[in-house]
Protein backbone atom coordinates (compact mmCIF):
# COMPACT_ATOMS: atom_id res chain seq x y z
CA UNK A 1 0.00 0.00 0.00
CA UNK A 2 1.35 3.62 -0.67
CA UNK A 3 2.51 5.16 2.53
CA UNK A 4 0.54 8.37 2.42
CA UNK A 5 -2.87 8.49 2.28
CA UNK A 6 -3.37 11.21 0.00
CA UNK A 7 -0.88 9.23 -2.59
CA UNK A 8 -3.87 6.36 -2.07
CA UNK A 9 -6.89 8.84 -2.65
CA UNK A 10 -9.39 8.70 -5.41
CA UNK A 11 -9.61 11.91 -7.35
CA UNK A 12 -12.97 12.71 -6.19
CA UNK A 13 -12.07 12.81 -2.75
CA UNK A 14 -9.61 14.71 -3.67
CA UNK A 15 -11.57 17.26 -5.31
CA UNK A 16 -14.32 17.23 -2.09
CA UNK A 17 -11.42 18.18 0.10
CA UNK A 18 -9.93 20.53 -1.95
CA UNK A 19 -13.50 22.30 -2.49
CA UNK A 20 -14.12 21.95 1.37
CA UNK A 21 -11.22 23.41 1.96
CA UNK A 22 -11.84 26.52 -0.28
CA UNK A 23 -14.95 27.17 0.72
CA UNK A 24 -14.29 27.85 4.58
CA UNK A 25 -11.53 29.98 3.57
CA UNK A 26 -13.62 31.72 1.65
CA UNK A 27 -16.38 31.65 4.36
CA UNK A 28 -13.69 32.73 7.02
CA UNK A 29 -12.50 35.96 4.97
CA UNK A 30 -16.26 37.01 4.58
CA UNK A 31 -17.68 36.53 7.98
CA UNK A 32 -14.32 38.45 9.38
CA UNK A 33 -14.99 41.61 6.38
CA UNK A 34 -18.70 41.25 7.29
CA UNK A 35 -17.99 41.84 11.22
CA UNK A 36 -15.37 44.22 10.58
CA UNK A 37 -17.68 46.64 8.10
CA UNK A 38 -20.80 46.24 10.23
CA UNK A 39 -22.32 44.06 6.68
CA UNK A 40 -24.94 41.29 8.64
CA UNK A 41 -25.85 39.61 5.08
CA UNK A 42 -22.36 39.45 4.11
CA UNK A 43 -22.15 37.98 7.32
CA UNK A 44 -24.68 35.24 6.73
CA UNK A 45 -23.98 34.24 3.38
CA UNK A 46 -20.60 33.60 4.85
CA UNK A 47 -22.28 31.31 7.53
CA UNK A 48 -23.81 29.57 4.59
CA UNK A 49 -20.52 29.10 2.62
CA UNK A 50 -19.23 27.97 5.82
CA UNK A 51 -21.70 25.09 6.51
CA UNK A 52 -21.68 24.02 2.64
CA UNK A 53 -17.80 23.93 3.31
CA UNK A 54 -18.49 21.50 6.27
CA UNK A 55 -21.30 18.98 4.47
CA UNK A 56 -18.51 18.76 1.52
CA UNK A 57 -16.07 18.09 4.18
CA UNK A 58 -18.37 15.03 5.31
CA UNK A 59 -19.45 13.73 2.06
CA UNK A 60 -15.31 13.44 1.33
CA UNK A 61 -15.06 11.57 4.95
CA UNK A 62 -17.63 9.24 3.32
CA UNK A 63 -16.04 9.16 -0.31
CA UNK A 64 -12.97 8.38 1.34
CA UNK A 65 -14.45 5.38 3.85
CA UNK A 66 -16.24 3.68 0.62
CA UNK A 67 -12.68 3.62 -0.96
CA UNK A 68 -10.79 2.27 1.82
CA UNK A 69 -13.81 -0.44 2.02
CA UNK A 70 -13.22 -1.20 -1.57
CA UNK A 71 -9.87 -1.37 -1.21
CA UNK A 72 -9.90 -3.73 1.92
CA UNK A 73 -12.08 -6.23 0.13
CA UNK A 74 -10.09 -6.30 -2.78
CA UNK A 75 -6.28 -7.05 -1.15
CA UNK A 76 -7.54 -8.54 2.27
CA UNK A 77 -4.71 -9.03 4.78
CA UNK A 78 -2.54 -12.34 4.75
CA UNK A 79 -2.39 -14.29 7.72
CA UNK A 80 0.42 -13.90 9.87
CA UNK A 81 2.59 -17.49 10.86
C-alpha cells in the first residue's frame, strides 16, 4: 500500500477536500470583512458558505471510507505465521 494516504486517494475525494477546503476559507475571509464593516448579510452568506464547506467536508469523509472499504475487500490481509 502507498505510505501516504493522500498518494492512495481517489480523485474525487480529492476534489471534495480541496472544495471543502476553499470554501471555509472563503467563508472565514467574509464573515471576518462582514464583522469588521458592520455588513450582517455578508455575514450570513458567509455562515452559509461555511456550513456548505463543512457537508462537503463530510461527504469526502464518506467518499474516502467507501474507498478504503473497496480497497480492503479487494487485497484482504494475509495471515500472519
Amino acid at each position: 500500500m502507498i505510505s501516504t494516504p493522500w498518494d492512495a486517494a481517489s480523485p474525487l475525494y480529492k476534489k471534495l477536500v480541496v472544495a471543502s477546503m476553499s470554501l471555509s476559507l472563503l467563508g472565514i475571509v467574509l464573515a471576518v470583512v462582514g464583522a469588521a464593516g458592520g455588513n450582517r448579510s455578508l455575514m450570513y452568506t458567509a455562515v452559509g458558505i461555511l456550513l456548505t464547506g463543512v457537508v462537503l467536508h463530510v461527504v469526502g469523509l464518506v467518499v474516502r471510507g467507501r474507498d478504503v472499504k473497496t480497497f480492503r475487500r479487494d487485497n484482504p490481509p494475509t495471515p500472519r505465521r
